[in-house]
C-alpha atoms as a PDB file:
ATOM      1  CA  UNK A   1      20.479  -7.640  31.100  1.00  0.00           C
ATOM      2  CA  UNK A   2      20.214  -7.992  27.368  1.00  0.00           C
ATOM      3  CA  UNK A   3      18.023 -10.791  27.756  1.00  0.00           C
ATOM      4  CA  UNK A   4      15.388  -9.192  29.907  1.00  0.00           C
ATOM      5  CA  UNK A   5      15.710  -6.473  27.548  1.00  0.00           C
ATOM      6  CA  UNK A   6      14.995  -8.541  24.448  1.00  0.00           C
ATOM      7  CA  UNK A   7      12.204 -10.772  26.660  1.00  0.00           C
ATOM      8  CA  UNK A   8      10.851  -7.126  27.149  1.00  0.00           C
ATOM      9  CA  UNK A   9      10.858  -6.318  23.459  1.00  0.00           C
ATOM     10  CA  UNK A  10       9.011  -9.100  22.466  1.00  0.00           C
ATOM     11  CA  UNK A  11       6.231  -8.753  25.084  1.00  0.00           C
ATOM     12  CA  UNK A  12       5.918  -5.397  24.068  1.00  0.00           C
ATOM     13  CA  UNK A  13       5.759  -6.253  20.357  1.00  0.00           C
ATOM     14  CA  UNK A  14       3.347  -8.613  20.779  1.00  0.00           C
ATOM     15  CA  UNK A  15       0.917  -6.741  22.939  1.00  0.00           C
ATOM     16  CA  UNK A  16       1.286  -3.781  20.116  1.00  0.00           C
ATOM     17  CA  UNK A  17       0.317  -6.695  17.490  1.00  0.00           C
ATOM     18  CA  UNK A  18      -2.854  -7.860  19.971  1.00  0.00           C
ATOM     19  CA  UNK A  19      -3.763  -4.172  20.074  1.00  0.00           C
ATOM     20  CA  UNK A  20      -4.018  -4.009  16.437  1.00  0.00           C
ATOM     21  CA  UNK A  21      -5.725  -6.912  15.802  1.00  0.00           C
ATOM     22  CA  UNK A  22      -8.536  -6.293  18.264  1.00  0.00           C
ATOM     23  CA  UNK A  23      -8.689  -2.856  16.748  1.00  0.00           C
END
């Protein structure tokens, strides 16, 4: 359970850091 929720963190980080980026 903590690893999905830390494998879920770091998708979500990532796609905040794409969103950025193509901004």
């Amino acid at each position: 359970m903590l690893l999905q929720l830390s494998f879920n963190m770091k998708y979500f980080i990532s796609k905040m850091v794409v969103y950025e980026v193509l901004q």
